[in-house]
PDB file of N, CA and C in Angstrom:
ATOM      1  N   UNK A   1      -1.512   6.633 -13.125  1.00  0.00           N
ATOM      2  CA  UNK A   1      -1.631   5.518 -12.193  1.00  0.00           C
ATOM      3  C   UNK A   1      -2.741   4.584 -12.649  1.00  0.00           C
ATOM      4  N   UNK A   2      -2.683   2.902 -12.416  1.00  0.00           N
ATOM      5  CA  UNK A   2      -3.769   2.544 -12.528  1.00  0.00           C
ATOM      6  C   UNK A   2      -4.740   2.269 -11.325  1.00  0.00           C
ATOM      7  N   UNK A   3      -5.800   2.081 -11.786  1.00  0.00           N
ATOM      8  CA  UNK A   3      -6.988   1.662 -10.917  1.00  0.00           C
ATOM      9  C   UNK A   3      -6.325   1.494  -9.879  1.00  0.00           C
ATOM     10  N   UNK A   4      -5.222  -0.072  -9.825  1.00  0.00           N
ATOM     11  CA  UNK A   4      -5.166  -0.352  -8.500  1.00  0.00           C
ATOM     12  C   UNK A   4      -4.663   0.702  -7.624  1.00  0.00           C
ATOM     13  N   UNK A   5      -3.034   1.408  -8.174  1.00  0.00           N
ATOM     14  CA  UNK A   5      -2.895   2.168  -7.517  1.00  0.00           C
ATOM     15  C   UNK A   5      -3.555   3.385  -7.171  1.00  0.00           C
ATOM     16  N   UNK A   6      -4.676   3.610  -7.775  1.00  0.00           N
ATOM     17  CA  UNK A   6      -5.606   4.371  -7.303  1.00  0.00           C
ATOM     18  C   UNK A   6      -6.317   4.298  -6.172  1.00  0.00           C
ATOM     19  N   UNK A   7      -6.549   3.207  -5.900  1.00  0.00           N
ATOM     20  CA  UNK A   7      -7.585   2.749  -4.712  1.00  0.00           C
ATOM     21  C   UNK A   7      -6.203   2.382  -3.616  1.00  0.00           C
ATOM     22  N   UNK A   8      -4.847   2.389  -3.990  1.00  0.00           N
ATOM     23  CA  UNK A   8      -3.903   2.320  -2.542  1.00  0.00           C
ATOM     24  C   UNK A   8      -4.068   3.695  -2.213  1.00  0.00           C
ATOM     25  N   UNK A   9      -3.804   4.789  -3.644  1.00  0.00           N
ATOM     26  CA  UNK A   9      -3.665   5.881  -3.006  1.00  0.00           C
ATOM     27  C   UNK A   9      -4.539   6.409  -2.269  1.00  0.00           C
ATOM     28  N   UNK A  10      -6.007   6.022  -3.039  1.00  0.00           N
ATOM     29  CA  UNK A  10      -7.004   6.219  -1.715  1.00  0.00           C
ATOM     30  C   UNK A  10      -6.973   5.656  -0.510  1.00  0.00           C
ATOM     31  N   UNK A  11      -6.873   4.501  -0.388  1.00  0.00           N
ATOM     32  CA  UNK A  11      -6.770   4.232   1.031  1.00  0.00           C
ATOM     33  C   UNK A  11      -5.653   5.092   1.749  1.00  0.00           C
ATOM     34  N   UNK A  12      -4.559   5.420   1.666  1.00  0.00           N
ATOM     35  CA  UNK A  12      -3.233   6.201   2.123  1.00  0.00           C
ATOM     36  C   UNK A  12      -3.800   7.286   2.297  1.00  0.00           C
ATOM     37  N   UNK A  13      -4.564   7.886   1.345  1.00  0.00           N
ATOM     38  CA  UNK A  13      -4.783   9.378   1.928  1.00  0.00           C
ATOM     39  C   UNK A  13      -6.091   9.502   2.986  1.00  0.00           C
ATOM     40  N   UNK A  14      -6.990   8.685   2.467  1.00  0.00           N
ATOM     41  CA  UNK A  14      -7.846   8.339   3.747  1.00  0.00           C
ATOM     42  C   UNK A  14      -7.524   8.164   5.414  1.00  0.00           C
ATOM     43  N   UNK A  15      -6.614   7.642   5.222  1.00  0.00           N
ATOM     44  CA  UNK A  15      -6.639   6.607   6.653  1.00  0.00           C
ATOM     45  C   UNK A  15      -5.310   7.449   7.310  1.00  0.00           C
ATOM     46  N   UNK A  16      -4.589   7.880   6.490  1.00  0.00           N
ATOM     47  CA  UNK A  16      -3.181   8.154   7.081  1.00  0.00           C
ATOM     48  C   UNK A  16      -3.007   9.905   6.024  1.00  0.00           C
ATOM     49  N   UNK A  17      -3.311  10.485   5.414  1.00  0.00           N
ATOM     50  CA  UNK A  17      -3.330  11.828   5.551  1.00  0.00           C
ATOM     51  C   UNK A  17      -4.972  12.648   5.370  1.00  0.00           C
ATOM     52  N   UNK A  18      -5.684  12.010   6.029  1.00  0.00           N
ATOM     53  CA  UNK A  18      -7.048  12.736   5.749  1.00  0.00           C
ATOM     54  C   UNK A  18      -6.627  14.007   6.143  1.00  0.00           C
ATOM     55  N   UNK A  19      -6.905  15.368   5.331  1.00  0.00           N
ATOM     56  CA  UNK A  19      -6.944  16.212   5.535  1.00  0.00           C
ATOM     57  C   UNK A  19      -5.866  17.182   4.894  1.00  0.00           C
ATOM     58  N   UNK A  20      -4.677  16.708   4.900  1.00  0.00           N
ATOM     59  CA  UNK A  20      -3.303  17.117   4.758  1.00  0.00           C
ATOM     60  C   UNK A  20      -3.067  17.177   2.747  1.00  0.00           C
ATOM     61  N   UNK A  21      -2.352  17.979   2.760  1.00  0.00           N
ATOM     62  CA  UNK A  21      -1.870  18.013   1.645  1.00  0.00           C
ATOM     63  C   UNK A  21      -1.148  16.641   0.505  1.00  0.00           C
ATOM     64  N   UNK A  22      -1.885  16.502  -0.431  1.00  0.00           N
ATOM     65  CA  UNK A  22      -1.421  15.402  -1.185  1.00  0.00           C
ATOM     66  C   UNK A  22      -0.828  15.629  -2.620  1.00  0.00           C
ATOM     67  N   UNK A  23      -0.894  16.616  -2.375  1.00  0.00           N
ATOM     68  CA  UNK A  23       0.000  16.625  -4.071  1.00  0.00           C
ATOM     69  C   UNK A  23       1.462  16.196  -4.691  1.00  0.00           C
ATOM     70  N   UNK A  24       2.107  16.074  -3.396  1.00  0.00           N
ATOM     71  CA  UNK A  24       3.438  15.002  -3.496  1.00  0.00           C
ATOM     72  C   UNK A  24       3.119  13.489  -3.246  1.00  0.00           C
ATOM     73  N   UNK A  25       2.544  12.808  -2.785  1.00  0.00           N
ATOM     74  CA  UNK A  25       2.207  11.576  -3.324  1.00  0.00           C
ATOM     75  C   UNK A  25       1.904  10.959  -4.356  1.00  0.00           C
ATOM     76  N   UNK A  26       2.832  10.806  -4.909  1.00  0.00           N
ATOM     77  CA  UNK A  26       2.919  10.458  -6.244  1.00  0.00           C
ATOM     78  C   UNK A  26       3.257   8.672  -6.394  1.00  0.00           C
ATOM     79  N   UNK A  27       3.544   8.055  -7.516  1.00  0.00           N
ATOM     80  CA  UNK A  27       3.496   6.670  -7.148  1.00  0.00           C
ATOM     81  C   UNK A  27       4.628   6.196  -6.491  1.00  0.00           C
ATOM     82  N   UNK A  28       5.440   7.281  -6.418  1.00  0.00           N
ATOM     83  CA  UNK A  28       7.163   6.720  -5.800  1.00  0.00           C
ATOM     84  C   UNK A  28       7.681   7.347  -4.605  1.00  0.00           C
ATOM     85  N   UNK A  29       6.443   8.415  -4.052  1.00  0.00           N
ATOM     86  CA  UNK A  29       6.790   8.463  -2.884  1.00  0.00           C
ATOM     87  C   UNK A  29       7.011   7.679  -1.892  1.00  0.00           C
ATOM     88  N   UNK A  30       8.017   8.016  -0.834  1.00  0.00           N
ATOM     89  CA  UNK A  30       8.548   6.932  -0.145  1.00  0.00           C
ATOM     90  C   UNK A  30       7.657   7.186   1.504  1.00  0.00           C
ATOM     91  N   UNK A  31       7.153   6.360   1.173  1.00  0.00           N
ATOM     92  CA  UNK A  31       5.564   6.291   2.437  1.00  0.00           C
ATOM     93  C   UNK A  31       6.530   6.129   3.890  1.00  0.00           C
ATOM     94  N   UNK A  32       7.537   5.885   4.300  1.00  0.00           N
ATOM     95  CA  UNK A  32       8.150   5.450   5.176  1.00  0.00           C
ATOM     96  C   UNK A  32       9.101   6.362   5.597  1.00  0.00           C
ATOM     97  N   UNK A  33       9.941   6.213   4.722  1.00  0.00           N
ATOM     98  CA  UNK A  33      10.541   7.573   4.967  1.00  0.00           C
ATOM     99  C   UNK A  33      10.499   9.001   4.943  1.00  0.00           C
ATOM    100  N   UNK A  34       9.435   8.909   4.841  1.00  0.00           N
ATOM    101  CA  UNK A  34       8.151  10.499   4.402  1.00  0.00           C
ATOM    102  C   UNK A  34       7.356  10.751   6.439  1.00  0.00           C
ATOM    103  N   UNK A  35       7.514   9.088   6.756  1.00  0.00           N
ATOM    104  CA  UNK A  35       6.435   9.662   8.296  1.00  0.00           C
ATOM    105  C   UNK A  35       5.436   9.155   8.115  1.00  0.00           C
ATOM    106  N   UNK A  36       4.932   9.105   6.723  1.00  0.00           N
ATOM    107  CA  UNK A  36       3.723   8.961   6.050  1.00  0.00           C
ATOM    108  C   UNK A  36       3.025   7.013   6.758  1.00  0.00           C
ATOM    109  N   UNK A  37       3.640   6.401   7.085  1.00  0.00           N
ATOM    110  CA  UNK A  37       3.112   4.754   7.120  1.00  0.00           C
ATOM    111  C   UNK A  37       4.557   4.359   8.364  1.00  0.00           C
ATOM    112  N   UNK A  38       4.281   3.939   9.620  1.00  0.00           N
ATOM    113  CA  UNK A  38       5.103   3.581  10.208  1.00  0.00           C
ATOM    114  C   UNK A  38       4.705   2.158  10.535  1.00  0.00           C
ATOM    115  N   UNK A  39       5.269   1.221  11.343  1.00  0.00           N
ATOM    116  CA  UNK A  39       5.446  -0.096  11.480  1.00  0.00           C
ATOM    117  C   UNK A  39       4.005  -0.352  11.491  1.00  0.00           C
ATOM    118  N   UNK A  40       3.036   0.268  12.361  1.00  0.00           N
ATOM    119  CA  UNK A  40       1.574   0.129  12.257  1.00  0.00           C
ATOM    120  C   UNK A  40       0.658   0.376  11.333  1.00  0.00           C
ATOM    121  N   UNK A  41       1.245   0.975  10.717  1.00  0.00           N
ATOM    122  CA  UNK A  41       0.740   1.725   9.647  1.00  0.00           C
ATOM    123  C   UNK A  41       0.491   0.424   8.695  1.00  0.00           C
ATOM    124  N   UNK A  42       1.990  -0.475   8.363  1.00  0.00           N
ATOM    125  CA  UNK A  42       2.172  -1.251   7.757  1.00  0.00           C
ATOM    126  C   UNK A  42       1.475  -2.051   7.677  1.00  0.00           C
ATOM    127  N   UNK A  43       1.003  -2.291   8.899  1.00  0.00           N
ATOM    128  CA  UNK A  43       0.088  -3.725   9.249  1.00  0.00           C
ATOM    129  C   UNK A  43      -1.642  -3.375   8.887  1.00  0.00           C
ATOM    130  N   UNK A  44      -1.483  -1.945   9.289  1.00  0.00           N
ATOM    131  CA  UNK A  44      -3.020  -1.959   8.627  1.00  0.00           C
ATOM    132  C   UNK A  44      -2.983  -2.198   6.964  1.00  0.00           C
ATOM    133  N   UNK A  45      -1.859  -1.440   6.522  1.00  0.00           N
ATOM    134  CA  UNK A  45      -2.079  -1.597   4.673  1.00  0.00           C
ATOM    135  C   UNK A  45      -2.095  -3.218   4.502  1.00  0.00           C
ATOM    136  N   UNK A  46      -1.632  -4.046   5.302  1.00  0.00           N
ATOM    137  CA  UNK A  46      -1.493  -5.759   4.961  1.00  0.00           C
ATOM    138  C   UNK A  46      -2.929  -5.900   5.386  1.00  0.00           C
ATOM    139  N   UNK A  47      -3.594  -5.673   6.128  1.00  0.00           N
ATOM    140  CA  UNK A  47      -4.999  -5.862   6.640  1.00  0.00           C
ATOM    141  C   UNK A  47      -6.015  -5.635   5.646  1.00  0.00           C
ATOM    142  N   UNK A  48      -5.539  -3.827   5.238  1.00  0.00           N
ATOM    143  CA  UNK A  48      -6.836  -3.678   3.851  1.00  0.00           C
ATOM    144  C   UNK A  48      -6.447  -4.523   2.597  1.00  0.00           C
ATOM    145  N   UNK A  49      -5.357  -5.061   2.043  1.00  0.00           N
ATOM    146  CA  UNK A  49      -4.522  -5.584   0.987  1.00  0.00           C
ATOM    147  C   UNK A  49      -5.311  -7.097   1.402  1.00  0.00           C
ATOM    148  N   UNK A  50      -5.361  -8.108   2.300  1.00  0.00           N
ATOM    149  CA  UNK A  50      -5.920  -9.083   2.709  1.00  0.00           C
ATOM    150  C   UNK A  50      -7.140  -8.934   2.331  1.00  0.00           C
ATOM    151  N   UNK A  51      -8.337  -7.999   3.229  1.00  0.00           N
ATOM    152  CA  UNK A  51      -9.443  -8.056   2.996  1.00  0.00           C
ATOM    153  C   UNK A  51     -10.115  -7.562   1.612  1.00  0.00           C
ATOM    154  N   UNK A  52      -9.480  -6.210   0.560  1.00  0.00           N
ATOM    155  CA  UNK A  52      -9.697  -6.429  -0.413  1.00  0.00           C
ATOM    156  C   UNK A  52      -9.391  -7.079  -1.445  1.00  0.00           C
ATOM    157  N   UNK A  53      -8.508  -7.476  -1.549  1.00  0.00           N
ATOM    158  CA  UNK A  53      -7.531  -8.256  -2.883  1.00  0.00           C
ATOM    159  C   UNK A  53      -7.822  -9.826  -2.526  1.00  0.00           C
ATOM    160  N   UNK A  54      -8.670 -10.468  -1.332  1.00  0.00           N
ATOM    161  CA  UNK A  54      -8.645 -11.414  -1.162  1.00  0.00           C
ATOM    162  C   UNK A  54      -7.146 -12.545  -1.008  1.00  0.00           C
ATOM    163  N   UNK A  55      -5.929 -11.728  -0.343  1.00  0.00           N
ATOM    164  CA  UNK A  55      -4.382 -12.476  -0.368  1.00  0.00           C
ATOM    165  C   UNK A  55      -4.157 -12.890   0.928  1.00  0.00           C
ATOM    166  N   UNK A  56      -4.116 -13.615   0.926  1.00  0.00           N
ATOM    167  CA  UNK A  56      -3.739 -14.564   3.036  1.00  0.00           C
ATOM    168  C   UNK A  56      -2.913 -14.102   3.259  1.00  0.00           C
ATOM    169  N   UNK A  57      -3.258 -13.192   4.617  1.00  0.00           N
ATOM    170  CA  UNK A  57      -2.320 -12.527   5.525  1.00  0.00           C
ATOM    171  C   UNK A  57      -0.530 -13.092   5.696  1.00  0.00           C
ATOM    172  N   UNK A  58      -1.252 -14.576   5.681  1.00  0.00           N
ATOM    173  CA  UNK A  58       0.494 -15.522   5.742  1.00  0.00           C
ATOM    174  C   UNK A  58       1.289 -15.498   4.363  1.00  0.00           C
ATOM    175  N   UNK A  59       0.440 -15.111   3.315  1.00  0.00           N
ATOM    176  CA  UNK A  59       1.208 -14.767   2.083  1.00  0.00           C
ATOM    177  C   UNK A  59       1.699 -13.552   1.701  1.00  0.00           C
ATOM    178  N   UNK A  60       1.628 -12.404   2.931  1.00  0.00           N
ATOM    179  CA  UNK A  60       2.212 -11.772   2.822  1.00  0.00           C
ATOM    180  C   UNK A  60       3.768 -11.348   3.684  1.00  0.00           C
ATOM    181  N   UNK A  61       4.776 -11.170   3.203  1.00  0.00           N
ATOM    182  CA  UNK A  61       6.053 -11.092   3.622  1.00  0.00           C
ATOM    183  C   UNK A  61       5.875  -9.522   4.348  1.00  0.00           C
ATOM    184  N   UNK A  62       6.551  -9.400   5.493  1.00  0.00           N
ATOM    185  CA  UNK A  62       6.377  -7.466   6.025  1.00  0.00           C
ATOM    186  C   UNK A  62       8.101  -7.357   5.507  1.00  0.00           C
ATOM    187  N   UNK A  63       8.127  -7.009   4.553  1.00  0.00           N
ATOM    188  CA  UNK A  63       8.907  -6.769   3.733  1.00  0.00           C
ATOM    189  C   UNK A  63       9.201  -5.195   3.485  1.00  0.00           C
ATOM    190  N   UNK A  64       9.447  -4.706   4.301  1.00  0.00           N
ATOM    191  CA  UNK A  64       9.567  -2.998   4.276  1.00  0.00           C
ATOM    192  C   UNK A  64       9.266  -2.438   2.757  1.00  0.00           C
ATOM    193  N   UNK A  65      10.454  -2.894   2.147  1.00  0.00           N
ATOM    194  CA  UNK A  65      10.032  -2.944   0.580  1.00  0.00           C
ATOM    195  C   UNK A  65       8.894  -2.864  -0.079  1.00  0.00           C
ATOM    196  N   UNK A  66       8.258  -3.457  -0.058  1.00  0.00           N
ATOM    197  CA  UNK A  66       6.936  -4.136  -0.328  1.00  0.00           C
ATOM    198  C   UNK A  66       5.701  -2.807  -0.173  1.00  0.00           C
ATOM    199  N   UNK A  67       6.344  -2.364   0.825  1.00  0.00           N
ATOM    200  CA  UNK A  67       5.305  -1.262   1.411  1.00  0.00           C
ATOM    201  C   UNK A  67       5.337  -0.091   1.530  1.00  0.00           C
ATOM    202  N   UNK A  68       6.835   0.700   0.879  1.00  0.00           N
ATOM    203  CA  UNK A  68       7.117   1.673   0.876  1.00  0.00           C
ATOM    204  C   UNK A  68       6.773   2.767  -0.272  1.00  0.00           C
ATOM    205  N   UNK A  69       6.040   2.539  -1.235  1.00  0.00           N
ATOM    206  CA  UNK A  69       5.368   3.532  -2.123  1.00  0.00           C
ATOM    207  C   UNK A  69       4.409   2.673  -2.528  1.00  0.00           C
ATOM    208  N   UNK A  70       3.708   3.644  -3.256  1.00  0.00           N
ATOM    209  CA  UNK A  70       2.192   3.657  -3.718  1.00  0.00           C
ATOM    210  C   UNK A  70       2.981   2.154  -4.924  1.00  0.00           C
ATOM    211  N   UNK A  71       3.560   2.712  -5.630  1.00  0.00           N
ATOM    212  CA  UNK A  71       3.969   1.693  -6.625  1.00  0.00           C
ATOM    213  C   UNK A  71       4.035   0.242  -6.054  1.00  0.00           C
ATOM    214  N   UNK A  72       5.218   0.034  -5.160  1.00  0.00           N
ATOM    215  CA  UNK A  72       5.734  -0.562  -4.698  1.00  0.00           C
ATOM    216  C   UNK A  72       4.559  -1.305  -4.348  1.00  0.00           C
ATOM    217  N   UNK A  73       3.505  -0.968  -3.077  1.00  0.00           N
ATOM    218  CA  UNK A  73       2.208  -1.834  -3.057  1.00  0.00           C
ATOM    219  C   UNK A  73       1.614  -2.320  -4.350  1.00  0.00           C
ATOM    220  N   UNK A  74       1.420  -1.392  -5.545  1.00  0.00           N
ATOM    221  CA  UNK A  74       0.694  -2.146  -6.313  1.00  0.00           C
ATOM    222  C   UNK A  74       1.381  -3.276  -7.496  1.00  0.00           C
ATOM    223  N   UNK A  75       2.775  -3.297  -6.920  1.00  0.00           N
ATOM    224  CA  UNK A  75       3.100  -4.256  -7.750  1.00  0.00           C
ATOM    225  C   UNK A  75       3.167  -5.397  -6.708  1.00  0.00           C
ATOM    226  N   UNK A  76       3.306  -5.053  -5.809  1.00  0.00           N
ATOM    227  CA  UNK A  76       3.413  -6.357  -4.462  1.00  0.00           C
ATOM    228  C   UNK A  76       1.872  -7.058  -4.778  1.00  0.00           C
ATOM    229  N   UNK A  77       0.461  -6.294  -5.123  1.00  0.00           N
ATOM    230  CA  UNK A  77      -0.187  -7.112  -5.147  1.00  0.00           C
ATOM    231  C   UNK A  77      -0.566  -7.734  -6.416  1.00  0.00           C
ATOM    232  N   UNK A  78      -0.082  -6.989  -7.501  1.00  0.00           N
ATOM    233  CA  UNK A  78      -0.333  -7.503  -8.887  1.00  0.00           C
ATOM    234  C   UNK A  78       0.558  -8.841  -9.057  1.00  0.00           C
ATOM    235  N   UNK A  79       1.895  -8.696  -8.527  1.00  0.00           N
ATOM    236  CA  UNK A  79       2.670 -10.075  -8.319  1.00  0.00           C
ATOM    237  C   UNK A  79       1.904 -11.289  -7.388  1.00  0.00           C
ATOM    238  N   UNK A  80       1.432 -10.956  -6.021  1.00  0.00           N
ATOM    239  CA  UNK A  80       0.588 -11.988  -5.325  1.00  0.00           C
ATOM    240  C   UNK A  80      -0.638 -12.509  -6.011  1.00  0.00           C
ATOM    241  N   UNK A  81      -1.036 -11.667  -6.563  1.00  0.00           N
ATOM    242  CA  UNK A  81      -2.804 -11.936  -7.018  1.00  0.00           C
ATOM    243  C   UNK A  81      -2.378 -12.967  -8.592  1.00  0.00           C
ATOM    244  N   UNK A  82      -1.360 -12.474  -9.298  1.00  0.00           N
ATOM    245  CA  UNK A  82      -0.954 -13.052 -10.912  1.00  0.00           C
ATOM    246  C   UNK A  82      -0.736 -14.434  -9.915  1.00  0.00           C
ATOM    247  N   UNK A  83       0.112 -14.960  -9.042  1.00  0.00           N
ATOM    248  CA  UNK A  83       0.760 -15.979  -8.511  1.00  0.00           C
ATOM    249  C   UNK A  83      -0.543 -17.078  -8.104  1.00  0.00           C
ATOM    250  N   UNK A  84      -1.470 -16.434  -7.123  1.00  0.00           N
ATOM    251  CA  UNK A  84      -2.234 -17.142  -6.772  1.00  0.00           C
ATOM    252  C   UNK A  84      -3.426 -17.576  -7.673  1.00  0.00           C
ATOM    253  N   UNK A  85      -3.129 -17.431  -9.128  1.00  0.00           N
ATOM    254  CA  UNK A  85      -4.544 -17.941 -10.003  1.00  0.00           C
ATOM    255  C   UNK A  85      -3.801 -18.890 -10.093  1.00  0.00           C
TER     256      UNK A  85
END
């Protein structure tokens, strides 16, 4: 994984499995259909994705997609962040 997705996976296991077993989270686990990130869930990952990556909340689409694996986030923001230089 890289960096970035390192620091999603940290946030994910922080916030939403502190404690629990992580050794299946891998970059393609499916955060959604796992239980793992539900509609609220979502909105916080757009919240930390805003405040660290510096990306306007309105530039982000709630795009189920978008938010459903570790991968999946870190290409959602490597695509926003490449766009907005």
């Amino acid at each position: 994984m890289s960096s970035l997705a390192d620091e999603i996976r940290g946030y994910v296991v922080t916030e939403f499995l502190d404690g629990e077993e992580t050794a299946d989270l891998t970059g393609e686990f499916d955060l959604i259909d796992n239980g793992v990130v539900d509609s609220l869930g979502v909105v916080r990952i757009v919240s930390h994705l805003a405040r660290t990556y510096s990306i306007q909340i309105d530039d982000i689409p709630l795009i189920p997609d978008n938010f459903r694996s570790i991968d999946a986030i870190s290409a959602f923001v490597e695509n926003t962040t490449k766009t907005a230089v």
